[in-house]
Protein backbone atom coordinates (compact mmCIF):
# COMPACT_ATOMS: atom_id res chain seq x y z
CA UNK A 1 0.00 0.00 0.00
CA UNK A 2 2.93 2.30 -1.02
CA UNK A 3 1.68 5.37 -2.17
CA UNK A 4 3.44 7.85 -5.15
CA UNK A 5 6.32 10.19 -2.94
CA UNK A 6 9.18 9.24 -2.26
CA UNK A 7 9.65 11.02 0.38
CA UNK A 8 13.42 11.81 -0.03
CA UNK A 9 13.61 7.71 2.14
CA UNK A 10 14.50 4.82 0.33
CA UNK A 11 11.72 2.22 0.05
CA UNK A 12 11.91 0.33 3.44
CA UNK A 13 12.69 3.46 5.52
CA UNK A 14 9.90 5.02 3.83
CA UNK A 15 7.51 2.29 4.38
CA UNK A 16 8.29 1.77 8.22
CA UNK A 17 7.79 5.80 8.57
CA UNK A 18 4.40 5.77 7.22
CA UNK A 19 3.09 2.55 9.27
CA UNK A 20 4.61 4.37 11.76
CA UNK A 21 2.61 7.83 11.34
CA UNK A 22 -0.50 5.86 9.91
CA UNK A 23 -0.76 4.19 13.38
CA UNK A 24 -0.36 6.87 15.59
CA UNK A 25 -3.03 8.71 13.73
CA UNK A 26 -5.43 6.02 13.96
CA UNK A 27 -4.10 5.80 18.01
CA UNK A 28 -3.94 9.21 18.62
CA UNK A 29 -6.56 10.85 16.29
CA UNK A 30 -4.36 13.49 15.24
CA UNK A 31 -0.52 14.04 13.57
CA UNK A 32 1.57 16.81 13.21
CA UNK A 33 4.27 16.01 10.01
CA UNK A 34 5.12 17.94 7.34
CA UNK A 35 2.57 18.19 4.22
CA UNK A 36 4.00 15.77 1.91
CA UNK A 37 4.36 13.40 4.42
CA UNK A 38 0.60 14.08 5.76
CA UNK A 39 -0.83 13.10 2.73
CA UNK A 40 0.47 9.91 1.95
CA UNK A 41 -0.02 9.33 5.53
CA UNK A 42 -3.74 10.49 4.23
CA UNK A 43 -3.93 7.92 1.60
CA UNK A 44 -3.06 5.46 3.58
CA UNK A 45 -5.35 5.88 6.70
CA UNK A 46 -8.60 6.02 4.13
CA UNK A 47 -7.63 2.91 2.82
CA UNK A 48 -7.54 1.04 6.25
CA UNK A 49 -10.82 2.70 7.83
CA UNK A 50 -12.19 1.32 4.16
CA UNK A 51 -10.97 -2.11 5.48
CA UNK A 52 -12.19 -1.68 8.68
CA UNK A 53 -15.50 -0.79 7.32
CA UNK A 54 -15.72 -4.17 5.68
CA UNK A 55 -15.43 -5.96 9.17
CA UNK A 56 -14.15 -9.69 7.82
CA UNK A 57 -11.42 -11.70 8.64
CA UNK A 58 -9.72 -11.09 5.89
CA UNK A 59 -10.36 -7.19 6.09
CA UNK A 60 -8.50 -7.44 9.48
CA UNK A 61 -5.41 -9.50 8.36
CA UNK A 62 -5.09 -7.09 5.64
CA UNK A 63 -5.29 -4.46 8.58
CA UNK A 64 -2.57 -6.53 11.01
CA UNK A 65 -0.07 -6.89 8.09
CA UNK A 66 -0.04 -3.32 7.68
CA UNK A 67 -0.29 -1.52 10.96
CA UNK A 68 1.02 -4.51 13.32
CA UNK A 69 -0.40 -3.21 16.53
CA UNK A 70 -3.12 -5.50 17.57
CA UNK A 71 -4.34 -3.02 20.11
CA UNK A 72 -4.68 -0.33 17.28
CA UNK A 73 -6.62 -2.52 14.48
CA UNK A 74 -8.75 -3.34 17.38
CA UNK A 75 -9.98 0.16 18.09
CA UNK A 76 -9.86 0.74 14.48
CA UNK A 77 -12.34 -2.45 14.04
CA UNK A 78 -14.29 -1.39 16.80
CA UNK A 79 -14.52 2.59 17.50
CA UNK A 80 -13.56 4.23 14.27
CA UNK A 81 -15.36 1.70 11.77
CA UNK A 82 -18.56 1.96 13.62
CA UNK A 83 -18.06 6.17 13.58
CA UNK A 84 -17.81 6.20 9.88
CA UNK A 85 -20.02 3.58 9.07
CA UNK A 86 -22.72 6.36 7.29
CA UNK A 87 -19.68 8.12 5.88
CA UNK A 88 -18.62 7.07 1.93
CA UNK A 89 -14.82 8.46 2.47
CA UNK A 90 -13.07 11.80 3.53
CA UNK A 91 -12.30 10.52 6.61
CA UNK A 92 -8.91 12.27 7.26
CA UNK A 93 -8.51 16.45 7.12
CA UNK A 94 -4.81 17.82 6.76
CA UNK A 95 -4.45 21.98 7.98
CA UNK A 96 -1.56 23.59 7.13
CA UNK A 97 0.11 25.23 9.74
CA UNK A 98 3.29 27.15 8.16
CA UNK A 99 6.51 26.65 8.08
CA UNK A 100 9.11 24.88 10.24
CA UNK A 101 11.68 27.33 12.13
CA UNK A 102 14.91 25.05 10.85
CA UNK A 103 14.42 24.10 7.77
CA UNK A 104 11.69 25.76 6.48
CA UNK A 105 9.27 22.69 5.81
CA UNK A 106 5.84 22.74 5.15
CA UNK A 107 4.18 21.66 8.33
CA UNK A 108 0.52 20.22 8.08
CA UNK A 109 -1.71 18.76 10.59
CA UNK A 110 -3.77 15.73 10.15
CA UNK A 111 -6.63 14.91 11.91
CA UNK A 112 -9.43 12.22 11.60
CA UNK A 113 -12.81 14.20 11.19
């Protein structure tokens, strides 16, 4: 579930920093990151409430093989599934917040809605 950046990471860096980012947002609700970063993080998140959505076994080892935190895929099966159950996507927002003081980065916030 790779998405199009690159991110400036080669390919299993880049992986393990979005699994990383896409399961603290589903944890935490919310992510601070910089934009590019936020939405691939994006992509990613709407295509695992999608799974969770569906509710099957196989939805859910789909889920486990991506975000590897049982405790996570379980409130995403259980909480965040059942919130969006009416909703047909658009389930993350990303605000942009400015610009990082070192480097000058775009710095976005993502947020479930």
């Amino acid at each position: 579930m790779a998405g199009y950046r690159k991110l400036g990471r080669p390919t299993n860096q880049r992986k393990a920093i979005l699994r990383n980012q896409v399961t603290t947002l589903i944890e935490n609700g919310k992510l601070e990151t910089t934009l590019a970063r936020a939405k691939e993080t994006s992509r990613i998140a709407e295509k695992m409430i999608t799974l969770a959505k569906k509710g099957d076994l196989h939805a859910r080892r789909r889920a486990l093989s991506y975000i590897r935190s049982e405790e996570v895929v379980a409130k995403l099966f259980s909480e965040i599934a059942e919130e969006y159950k009416e909703r047909n996507g658009g389930y993350t927002r990303i605000y942009k917040l400015g610009q990082r003081r070192g480097d000058a980065s775009e710095v976005a916030l993502i947020e479930l809605v």
